[in-house]
PDB file of N, CA and C in Angstrom:
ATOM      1  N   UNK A   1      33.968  39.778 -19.456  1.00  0.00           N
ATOM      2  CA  UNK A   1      34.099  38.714 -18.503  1.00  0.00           C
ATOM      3  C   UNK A   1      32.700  38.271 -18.080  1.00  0.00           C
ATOM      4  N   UNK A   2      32.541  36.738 -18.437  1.00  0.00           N
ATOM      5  CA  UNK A   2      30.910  36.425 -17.747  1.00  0.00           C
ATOM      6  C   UNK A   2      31.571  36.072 -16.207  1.00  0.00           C
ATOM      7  N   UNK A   3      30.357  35.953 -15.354  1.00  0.00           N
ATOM      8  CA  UNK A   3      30.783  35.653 -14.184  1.00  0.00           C
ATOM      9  C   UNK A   3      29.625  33.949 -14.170  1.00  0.00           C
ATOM     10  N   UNK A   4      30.489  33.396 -13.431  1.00  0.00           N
ATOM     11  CA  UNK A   4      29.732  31.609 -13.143  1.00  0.00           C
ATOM     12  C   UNK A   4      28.653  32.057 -11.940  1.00  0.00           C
ATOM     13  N   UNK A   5      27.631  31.249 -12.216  1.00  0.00           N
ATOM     14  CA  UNK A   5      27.062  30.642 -11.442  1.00  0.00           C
ATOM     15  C   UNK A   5      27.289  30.173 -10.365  1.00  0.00           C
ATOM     16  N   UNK A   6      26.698  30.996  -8.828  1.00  0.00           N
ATOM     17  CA  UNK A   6      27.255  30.094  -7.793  1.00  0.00           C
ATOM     18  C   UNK A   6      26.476  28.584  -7.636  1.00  0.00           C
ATOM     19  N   UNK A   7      27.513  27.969  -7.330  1.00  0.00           N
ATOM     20  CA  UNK A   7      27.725  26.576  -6.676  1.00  0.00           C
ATOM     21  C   UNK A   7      26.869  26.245  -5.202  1.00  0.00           C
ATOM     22  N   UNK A   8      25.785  26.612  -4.416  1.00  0.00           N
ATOM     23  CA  UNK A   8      25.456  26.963  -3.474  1.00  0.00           C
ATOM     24  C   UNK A   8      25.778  25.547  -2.470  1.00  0.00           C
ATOM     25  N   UNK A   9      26.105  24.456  -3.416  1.00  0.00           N
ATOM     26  CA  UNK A   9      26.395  23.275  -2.713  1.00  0.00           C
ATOM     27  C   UNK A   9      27.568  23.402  -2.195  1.00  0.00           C
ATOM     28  N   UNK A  10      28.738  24.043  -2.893  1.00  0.00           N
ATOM     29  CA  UNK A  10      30.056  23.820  -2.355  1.00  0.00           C
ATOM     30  C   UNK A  10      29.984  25.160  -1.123  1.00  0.00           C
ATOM     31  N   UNK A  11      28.895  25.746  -1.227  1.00  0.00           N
ATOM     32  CA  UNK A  11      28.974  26.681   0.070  1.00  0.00           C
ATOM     33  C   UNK A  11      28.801  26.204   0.996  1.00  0.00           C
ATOM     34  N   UNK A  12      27.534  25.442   1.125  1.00  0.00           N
ATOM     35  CA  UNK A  12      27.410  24.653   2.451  1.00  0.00           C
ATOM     36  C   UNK A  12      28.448  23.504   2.534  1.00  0.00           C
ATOM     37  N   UNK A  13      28.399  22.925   1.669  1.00  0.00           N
ATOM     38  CA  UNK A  13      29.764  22.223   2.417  1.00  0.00           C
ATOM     39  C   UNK A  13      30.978  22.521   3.008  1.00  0.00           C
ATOM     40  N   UNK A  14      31.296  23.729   2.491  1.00  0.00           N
ATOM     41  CA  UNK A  14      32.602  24.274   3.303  1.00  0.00           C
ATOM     42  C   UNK A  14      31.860  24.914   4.382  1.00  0.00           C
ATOM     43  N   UNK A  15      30.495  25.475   4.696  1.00  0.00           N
ATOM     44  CA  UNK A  15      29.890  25.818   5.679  1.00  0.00           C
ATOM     45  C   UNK A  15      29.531  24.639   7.170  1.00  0.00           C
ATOM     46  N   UNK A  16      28.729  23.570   6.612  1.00  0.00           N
ATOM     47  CA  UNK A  16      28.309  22.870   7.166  1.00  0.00           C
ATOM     48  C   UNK A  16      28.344  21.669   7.068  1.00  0.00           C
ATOM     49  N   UNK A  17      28.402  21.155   6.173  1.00  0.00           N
ATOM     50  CA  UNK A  17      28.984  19.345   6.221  1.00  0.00           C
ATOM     51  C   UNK A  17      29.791  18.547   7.268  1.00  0.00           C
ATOM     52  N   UNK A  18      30.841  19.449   7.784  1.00  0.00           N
ATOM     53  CA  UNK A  18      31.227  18.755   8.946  1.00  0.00           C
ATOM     54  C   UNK A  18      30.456  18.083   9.420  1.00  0.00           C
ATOM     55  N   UNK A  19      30.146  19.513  10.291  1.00  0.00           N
ATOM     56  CA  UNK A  19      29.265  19.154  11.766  1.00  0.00           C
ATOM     57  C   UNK A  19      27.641  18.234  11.276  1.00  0.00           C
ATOM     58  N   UNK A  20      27.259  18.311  10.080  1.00  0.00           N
ATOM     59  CA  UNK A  20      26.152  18.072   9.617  1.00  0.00           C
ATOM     60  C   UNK A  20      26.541  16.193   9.366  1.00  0.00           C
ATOM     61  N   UNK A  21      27.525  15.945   9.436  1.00  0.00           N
ATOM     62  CA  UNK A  21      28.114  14.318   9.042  1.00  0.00           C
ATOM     63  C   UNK A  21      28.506  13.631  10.597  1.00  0.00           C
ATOM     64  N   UNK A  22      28.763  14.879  11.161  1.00  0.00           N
ATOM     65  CA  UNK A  22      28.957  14.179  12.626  1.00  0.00           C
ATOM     66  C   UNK A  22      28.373  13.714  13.027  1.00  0.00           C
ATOM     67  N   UNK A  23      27.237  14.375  13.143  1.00  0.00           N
ATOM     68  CA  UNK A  23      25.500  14.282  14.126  1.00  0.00           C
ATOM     69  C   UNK A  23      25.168  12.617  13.876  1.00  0.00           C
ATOM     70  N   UNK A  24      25.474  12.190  12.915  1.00  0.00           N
ATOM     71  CA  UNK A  24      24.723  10.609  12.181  1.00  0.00           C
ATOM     72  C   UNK A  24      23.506  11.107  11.700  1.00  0.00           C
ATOM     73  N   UNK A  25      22.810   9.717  11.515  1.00  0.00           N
ATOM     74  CA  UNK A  25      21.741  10.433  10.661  1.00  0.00           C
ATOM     75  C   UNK A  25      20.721  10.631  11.122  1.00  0.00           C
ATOM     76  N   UNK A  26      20.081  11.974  10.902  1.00  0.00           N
ATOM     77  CA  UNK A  26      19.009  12.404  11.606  1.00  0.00           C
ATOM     78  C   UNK A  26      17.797  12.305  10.786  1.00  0.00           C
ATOM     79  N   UNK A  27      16.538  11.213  10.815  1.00  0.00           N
ATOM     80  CA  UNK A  27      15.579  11.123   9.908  1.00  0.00           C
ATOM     81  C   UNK A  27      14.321  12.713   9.552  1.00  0.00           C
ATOM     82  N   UNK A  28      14.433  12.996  11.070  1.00  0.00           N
ATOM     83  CA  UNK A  28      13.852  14.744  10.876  1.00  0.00           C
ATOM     84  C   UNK A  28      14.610  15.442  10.158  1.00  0.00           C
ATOM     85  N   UNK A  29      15.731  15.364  10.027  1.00  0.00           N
ATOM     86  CA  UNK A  29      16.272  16.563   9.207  1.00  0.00           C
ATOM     87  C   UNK A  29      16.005  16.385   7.834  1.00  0.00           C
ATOM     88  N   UNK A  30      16.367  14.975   7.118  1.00  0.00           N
ATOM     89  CA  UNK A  30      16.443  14.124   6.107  1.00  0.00           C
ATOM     90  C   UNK A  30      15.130  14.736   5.585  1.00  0.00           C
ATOM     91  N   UNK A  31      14.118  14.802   6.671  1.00  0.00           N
ATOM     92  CA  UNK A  31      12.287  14.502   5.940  1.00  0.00           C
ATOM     93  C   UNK A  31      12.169  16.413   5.375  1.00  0.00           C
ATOM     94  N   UNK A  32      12.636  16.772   6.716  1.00  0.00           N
ATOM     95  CA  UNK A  32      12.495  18.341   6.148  1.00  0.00           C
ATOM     96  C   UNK A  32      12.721  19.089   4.851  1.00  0.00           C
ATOM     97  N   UNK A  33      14.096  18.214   4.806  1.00  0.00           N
ATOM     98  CA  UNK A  33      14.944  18.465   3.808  1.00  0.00           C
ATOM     99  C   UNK A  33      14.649  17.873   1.997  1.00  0.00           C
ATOM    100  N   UNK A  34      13.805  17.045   2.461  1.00  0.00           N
ATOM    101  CA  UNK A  34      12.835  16.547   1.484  1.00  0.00           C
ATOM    102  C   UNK A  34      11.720  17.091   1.197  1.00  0.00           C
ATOM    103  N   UNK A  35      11.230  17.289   1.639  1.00  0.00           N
ATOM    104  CA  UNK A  35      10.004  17.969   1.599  1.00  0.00           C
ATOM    105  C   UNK A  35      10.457  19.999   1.061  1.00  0.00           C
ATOM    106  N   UNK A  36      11.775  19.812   1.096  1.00  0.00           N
ATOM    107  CA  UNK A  36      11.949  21.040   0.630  1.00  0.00           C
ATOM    108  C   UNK A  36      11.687  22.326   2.089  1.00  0.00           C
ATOM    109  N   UNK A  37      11.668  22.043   2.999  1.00  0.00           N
ATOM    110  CA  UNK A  37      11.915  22.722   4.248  1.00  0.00           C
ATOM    111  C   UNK A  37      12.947  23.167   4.634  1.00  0.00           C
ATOM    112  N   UNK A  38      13.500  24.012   3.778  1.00  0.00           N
ATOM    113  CA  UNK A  38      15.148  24.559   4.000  1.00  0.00           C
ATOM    114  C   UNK A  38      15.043  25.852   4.976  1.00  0.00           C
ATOM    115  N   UNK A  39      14.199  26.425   5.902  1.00  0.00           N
ATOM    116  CA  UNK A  39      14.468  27.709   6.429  1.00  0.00           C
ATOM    117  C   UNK A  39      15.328  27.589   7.381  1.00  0.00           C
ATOM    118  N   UNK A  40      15.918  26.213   8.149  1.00  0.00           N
ATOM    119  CA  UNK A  40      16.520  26.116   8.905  1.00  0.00           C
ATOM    120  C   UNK A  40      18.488  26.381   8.433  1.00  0.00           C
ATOM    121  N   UNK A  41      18.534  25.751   6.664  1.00  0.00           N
ATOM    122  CA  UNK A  41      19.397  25.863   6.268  1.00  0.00           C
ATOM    123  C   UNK A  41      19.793  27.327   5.696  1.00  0.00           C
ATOM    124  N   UNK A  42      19.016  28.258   5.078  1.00  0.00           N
ATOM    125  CA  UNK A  42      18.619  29.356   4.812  1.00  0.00           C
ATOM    126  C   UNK A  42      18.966  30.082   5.964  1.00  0.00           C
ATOM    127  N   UNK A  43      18.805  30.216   7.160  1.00  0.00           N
ATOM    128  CA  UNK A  43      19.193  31.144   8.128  1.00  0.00           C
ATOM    129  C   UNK A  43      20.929  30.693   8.684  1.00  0.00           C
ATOM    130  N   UNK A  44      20.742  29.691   8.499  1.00  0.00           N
ATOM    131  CA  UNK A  44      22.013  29.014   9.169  1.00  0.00           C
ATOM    132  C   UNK A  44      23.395  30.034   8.077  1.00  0.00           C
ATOM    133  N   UNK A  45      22.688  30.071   6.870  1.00  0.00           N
ATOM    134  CA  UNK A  45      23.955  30.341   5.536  1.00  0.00           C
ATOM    135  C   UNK A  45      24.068  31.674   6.141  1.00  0.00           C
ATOM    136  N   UNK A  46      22.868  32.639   6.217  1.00  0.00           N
ATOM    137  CA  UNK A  46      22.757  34.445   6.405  1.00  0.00           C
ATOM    138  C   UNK A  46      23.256  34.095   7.791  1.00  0.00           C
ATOM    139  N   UNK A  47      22.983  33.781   8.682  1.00  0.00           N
ATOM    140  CA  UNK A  47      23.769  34.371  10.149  1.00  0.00           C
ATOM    141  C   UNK A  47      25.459  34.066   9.658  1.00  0.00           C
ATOM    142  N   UNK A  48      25.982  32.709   9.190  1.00  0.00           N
ATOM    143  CA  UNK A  48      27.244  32.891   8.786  1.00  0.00           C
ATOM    144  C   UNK A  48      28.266  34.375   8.676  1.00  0.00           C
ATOM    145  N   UNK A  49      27.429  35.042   7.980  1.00  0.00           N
ATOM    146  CA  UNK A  49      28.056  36.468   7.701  1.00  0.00           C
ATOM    147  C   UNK A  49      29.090  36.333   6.457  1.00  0.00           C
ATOM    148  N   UNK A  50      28.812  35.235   5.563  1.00  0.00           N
ATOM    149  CA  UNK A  50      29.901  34.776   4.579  1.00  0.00           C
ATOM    150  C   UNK A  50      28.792  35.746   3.132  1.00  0.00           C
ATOM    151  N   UNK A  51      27.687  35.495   3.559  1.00  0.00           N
ATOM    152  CA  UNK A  51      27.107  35.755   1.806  1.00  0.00           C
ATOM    153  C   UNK A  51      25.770  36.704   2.033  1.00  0.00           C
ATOM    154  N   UNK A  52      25.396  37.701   0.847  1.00  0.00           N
ATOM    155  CA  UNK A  52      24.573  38.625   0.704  1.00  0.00           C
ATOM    156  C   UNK A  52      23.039  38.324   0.793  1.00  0.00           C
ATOM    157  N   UNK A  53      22.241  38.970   1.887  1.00  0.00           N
ATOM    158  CA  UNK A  53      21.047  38.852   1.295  1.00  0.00           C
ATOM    159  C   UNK A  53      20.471  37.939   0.015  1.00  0.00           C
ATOM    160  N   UNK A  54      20.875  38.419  -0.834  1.00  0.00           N
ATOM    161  CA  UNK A  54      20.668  38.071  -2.287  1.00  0.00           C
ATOM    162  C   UNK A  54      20.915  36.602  -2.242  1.00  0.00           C
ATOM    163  N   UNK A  55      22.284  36.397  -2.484  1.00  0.00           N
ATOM    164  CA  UNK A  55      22.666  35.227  -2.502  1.00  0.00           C
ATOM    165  C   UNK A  55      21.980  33.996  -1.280  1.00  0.00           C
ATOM    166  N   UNK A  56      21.772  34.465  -0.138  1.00  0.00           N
ATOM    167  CA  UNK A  56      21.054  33.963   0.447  1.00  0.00           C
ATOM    168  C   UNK A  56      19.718  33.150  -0.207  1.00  0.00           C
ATOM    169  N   UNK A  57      19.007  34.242   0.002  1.00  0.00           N
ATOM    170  CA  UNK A  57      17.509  33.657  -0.813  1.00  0.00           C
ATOM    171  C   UNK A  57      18.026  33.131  -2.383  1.00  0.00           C
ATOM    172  N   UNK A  58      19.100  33.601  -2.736  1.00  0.00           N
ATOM    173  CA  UNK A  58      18.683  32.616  -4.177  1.00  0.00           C
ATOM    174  C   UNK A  58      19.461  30.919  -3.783  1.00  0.00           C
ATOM    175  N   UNK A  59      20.236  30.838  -3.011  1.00  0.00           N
ATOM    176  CA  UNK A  59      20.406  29.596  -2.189  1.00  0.00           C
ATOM    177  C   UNK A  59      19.345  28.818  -2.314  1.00  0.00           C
ATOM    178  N   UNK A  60      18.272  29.354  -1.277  1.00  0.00           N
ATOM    179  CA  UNK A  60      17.103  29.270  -0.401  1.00  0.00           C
ATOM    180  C   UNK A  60      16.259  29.025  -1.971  1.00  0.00           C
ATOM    181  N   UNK A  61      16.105  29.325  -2.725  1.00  0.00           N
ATOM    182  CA  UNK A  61      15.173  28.971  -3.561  1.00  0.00           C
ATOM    183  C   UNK A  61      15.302  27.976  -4.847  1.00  0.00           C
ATOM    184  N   UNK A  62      16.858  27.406  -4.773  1.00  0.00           N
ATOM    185  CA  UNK A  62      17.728  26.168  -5.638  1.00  0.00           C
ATOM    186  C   UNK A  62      17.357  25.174  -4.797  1.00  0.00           C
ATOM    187  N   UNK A  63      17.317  25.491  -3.380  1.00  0.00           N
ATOM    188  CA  UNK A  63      17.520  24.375  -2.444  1.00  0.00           C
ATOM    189  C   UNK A  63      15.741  24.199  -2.348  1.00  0.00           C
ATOM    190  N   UNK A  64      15.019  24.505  -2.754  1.00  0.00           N
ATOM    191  CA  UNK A  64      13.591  24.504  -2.764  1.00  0.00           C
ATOM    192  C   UNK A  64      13.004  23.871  -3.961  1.00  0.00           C
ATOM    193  N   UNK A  65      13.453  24.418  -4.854  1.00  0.00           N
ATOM    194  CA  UNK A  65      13.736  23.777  -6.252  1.00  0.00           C
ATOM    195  C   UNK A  65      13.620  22.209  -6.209  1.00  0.00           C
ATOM    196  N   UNK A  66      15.092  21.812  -5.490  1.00  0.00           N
ATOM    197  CA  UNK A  66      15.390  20.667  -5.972  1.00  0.00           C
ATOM    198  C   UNK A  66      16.293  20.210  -4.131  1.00  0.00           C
ATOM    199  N   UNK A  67      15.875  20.057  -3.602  1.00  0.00           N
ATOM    200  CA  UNK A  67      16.632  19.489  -2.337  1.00  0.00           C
ATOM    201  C   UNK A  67      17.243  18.327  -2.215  1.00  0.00           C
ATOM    202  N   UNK A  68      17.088  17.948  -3.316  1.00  0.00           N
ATOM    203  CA  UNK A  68      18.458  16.690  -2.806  1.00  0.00           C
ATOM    204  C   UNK A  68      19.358  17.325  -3.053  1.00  0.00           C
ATOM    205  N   UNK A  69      19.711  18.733  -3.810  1.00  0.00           N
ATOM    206  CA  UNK A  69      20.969  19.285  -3.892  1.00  0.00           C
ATOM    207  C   UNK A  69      21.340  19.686  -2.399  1.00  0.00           C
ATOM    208  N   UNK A  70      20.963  19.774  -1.982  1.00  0.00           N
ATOM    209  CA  UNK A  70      21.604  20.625  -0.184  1.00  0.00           C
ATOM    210  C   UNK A  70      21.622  19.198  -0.024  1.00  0.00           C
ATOM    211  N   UNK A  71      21.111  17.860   0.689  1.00  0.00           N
ATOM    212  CA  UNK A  71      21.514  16.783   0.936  1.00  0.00           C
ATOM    213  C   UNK A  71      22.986  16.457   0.533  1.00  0.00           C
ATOM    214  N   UNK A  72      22.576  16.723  -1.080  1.00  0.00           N
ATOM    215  CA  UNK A  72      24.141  16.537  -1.398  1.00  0.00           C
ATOM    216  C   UNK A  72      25.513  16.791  -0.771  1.00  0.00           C
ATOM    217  N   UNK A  73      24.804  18.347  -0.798  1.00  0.00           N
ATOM    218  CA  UNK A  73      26.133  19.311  -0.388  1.00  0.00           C
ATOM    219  C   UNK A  73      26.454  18.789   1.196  1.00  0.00           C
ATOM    220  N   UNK A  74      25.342  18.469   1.796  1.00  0.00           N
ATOM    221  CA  UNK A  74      25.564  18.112   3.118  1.00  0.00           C
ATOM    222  C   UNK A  74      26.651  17.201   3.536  1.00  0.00           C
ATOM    223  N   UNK A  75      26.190  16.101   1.949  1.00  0.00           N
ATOM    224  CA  UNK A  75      26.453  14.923   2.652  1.00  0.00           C
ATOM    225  C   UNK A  75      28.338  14.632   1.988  1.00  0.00           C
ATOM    226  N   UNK A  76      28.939  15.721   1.329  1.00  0.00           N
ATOM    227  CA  UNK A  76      29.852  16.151   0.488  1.00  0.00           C
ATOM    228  C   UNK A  76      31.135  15.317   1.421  1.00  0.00           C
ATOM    229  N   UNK A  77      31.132  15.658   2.343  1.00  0.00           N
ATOM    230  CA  UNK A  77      32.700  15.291   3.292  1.00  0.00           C
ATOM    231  C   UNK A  77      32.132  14.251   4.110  1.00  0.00           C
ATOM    232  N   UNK A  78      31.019  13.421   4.028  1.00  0.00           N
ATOM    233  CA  UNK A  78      30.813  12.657   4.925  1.00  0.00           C
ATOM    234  C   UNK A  78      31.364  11.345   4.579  1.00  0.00           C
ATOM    235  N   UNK A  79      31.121  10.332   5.198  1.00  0.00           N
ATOM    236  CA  UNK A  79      31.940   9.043   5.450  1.00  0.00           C
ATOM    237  C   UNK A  79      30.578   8.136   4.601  1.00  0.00           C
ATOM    238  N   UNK A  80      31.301   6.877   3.645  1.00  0.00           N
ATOM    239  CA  UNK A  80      30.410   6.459   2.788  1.00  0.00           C
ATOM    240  C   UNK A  80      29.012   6.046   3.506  1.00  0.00           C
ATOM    241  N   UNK A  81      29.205   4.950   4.380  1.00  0.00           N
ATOM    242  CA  UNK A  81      28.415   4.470   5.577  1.00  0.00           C
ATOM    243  C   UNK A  81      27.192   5.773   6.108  1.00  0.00           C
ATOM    244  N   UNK A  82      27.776   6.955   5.868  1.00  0.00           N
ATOM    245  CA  UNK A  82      26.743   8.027   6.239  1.00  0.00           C
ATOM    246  C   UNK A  82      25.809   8.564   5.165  1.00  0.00           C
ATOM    247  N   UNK A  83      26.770   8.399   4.076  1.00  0.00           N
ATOM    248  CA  UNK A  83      26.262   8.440   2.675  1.00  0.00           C
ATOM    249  C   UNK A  83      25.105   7.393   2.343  1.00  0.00           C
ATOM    250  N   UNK A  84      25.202   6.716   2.698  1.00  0.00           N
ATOM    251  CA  UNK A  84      24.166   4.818   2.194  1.00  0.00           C
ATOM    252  C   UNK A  84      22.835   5.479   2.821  1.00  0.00           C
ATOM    253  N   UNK A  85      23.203   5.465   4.065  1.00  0.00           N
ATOM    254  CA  UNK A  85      22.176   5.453   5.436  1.00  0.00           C
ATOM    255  C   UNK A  85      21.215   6.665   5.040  1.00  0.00           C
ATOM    256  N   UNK A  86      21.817   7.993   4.383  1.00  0.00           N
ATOM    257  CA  UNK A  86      21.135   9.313   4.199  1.00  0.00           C
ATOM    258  C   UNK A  86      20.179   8.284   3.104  1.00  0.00           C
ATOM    259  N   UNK A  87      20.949   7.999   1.748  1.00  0.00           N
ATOM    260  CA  UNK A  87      20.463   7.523   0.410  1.00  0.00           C
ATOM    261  C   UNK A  87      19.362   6.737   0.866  1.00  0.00           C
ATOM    262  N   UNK A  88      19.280   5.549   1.835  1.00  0.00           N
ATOM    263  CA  UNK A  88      18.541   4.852   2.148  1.00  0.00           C
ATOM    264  C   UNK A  88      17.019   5.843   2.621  1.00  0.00           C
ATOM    265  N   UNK A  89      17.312   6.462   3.856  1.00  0.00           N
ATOM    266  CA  UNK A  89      16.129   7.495   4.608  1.00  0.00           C
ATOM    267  C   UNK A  89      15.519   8.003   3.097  1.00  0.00           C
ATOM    268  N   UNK A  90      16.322   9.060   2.011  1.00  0.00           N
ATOM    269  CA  UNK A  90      15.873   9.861   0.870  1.00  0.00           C
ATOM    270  C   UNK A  90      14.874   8.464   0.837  1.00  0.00           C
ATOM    271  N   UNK A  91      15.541   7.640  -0.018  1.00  0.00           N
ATOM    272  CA  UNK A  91      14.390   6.951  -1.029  1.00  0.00           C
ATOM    273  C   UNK A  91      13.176   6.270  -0.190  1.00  0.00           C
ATOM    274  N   UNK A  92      13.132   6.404   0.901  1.00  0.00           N
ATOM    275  CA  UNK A  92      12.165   6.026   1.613  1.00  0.00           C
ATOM    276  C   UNK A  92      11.337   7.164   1.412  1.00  0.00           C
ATOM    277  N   UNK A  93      11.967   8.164   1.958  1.00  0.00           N
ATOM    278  CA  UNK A  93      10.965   9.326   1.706  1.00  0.00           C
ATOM    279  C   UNK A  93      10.308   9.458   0.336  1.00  0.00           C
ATOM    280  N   UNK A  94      11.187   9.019  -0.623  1.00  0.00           N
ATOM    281  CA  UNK A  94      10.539   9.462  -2.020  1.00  0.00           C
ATOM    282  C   UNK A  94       9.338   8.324  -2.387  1.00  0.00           C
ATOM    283  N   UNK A  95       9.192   7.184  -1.834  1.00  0.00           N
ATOM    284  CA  UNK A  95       8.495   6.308  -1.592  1.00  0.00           C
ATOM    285  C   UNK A  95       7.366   6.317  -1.021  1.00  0.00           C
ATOM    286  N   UNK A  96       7.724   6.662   0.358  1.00  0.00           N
ATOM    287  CA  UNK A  96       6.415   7.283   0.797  1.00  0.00           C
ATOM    288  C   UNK A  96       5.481   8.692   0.774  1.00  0.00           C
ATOM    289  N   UNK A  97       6.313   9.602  -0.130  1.00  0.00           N
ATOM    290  CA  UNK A  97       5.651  10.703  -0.087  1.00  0.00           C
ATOM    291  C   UNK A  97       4.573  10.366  -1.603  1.00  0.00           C
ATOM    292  N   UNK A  98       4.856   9.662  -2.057  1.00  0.00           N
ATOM    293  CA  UNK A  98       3.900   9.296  -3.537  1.00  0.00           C
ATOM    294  C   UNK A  98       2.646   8.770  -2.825  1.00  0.00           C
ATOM    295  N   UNK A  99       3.174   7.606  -1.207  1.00  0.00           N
ATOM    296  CA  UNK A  99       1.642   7.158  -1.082  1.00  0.00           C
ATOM    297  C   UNK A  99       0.961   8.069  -0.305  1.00  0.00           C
ATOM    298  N   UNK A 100       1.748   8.566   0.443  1.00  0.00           N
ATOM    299  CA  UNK A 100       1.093   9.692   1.446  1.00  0.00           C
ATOM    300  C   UNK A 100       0.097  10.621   0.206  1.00  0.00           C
ATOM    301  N   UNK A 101       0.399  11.233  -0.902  1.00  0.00           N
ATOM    302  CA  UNK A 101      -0.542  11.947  -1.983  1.00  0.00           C
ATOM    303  C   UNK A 101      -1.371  11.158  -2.472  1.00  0.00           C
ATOM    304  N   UNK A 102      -1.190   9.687  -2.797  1.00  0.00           N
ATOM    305  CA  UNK A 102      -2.619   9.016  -2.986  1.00  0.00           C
ATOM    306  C   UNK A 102      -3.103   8.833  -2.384  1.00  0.00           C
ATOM    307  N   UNK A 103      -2.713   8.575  -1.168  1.00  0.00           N
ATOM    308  CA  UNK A 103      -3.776   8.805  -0.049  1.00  0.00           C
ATOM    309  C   UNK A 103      -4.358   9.758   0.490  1.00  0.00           C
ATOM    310  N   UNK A 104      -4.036  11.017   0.200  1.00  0.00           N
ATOM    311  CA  UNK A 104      -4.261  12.429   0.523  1.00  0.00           C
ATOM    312  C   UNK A 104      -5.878  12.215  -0.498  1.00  0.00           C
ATOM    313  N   UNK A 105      -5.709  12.032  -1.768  1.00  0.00           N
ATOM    314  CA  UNK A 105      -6.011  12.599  -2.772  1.00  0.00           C
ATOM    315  C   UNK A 105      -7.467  11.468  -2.850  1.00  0.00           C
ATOM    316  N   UNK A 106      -7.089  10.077  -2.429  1.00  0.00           N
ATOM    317  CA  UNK A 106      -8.392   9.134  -2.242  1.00  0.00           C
ATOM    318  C   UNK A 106      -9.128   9.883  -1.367  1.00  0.00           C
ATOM    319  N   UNK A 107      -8.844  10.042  -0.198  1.00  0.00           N
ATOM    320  CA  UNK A 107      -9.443  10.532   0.992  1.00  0.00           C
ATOM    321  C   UNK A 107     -10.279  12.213   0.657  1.00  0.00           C
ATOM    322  N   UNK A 108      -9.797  12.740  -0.633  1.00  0.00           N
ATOM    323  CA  UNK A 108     -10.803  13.508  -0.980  1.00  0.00           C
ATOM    324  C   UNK A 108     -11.815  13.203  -1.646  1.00  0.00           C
ATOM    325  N   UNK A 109     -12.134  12.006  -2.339  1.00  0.00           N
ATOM    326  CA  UNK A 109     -12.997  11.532  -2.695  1.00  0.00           C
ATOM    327  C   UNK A 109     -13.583  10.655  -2.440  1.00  0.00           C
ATOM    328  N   UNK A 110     -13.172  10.023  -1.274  1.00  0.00           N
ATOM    329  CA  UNK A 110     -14.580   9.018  -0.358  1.00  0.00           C
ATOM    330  C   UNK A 110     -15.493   9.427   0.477  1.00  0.00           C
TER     331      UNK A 110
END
């Protein structure tokens, strides 16, 4: 018997998506969450008391990886209108985090 791969998205969503779709949209969370700043989501999963150490951090390090997957999962049960508005904030972020590094990166050489 192989065993699958957890799904760490469908965890948080049955974890947190609710309440995470209620709130509306929060551009701090959005940026964190972009930037790959998951410790807030990471503790939130381990205090749960649903999943192991282990599984924890390997959560914590998919969602580091690649964070629009936890967005995803977030944004799993939410209402389309909440969906747009997140999509909208992301690609801003992905927009401006390219100029924010050329500008990082000029500013080391003037």
């Amino acid at each position: 018997m192989t065993a699958e791969s957890p799904n760490w998205g469908d965890y948080v969503t049955a974890t947190f998506s609710r309440d995470f779709a209620a709130e509306g949209v929060d551009y701090d969370t959005a940026a964190q969450i972009h930037r790959g700043v998951v410790d807030e989501w990471r503790v939130a999963l381990a205090r749960s008391g649903l999943f192991t150490n282990r599984a924890v951090a390997e959560a914590a390090r998919c969602w580091q990886n690649n964070p629009s997957s936890l967005l995803d999962a977030l944004l799993a049960d939410a209402d389309e209108m909440t969906v747009k508005r997140y999509r909208t904030v992301w690609d801003t972020l992905d927009r401006t985090a390219g100029q924010a590094d050329s500008i990082r990166t000029a500013a080391r050489y003037a």
